[in-house]
Protein backbone atom coordinates (compact mmCIF):
# COMPACT_ATOMS: atom_id res chain seq x y z
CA UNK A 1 46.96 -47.82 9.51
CA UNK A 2 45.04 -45.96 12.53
CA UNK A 3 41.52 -45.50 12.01
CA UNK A 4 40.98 -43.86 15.33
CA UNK A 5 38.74 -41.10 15.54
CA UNK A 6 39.70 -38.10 17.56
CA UNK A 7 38.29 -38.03 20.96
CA UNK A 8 37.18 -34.02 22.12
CA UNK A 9 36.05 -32.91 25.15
CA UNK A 10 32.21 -30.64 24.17
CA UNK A 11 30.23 -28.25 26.00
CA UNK A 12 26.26 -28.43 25.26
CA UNK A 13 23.45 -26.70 25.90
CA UNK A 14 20.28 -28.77 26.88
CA UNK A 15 17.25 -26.85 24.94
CA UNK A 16 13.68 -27.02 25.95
CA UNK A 17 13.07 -30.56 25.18
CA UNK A 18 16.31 -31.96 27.01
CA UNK A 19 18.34 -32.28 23.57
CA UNK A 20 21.85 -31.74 23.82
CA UNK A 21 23.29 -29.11 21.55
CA UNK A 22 26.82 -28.82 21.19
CA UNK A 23 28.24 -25.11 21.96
CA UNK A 24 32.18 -25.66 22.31
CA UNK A 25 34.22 -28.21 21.89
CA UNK A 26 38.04 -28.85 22.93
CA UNK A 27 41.19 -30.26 21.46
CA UNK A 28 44.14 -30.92 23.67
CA UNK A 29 44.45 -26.89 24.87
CA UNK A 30 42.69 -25.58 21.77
CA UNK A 31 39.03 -24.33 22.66
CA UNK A 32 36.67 -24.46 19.15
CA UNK A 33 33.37 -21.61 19.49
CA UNK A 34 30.25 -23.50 17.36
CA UNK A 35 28.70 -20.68 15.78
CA UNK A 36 26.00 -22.34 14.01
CA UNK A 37 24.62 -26.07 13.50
CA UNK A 38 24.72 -26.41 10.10
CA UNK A 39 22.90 -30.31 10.46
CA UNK A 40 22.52 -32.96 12.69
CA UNK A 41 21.33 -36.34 12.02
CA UNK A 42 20.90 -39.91 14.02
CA UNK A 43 22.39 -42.85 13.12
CA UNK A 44 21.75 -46.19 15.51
CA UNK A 45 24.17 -45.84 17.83
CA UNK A 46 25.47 -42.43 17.57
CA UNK A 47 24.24 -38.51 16.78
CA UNK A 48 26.11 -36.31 14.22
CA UNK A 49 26.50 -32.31 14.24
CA UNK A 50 27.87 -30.65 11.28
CA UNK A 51 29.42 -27.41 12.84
CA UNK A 52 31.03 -24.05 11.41
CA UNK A 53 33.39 -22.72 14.35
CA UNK A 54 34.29 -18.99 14.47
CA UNK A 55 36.72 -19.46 12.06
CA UNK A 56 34.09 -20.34 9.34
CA UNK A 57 36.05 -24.21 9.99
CA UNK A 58 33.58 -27.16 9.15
CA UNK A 59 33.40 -29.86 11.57
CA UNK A 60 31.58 -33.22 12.04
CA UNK A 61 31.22 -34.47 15.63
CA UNK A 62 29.97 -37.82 16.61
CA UNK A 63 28.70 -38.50 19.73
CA UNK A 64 28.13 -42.35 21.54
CA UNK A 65 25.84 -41.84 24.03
CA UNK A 66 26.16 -44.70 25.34
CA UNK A 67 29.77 -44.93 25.85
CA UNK A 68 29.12 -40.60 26.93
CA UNK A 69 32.29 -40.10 23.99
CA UNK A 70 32.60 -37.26 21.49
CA UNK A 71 34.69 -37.98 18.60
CA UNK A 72 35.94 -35.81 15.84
CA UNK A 73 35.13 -37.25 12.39
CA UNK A 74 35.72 -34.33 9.88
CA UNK A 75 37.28 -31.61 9.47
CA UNK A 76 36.88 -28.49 6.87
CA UNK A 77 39.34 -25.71 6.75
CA UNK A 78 36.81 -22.13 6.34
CA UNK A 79 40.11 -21.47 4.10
CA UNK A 80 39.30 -24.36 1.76
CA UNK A 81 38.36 -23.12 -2.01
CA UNK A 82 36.46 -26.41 -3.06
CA UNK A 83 32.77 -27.13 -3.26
CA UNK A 84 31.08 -27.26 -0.01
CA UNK A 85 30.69 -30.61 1.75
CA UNK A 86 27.76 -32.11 1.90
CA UNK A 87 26.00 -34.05 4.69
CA UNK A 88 24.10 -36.68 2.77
């Protein structure tokens, strides 16, 4: 079984205090708008975003700063009837 995360390509936006942000991200061809941060958290080696997209999609990305790598680690379809997800 492959447990390999997606690797995206994301666009950020460095804020006042130098903190990345992500504002876009890409999948193959397919660009994804963030329109809102929902949550972001740190873990030891990595930072988390929850995202909604423009499509009202959920997303988690993960980034390694050390290794400079975005990964996709969720996915939420905006279409998807069930309780929300959460981030705890």
């Amino acid at each position: 079984m492959n447990t390999d995360q997606l690797t995206i390509r994301v666009e950020c936006y460095a804020g006042y205090r130098g903190e990345e942000t992500p504002r876009r991200f890409f999948m193959g061809d397919k660009s994804v708008e963030i329109e809102e941060v929902i949550d972001r958290w740190l873990a030891p080696e990595y930072r988390y975003f929850k995202v909604r997209g423009s499509e009202d999609d959920i997303y988690i990305l993960r980034h390694d700063e050390l290794a400079d790598r975005w990964e996709l680690t969720l996915f939420q379809s905006g279409k998807y009837d069930g309780g929300a997800l959460s981030s705890t």
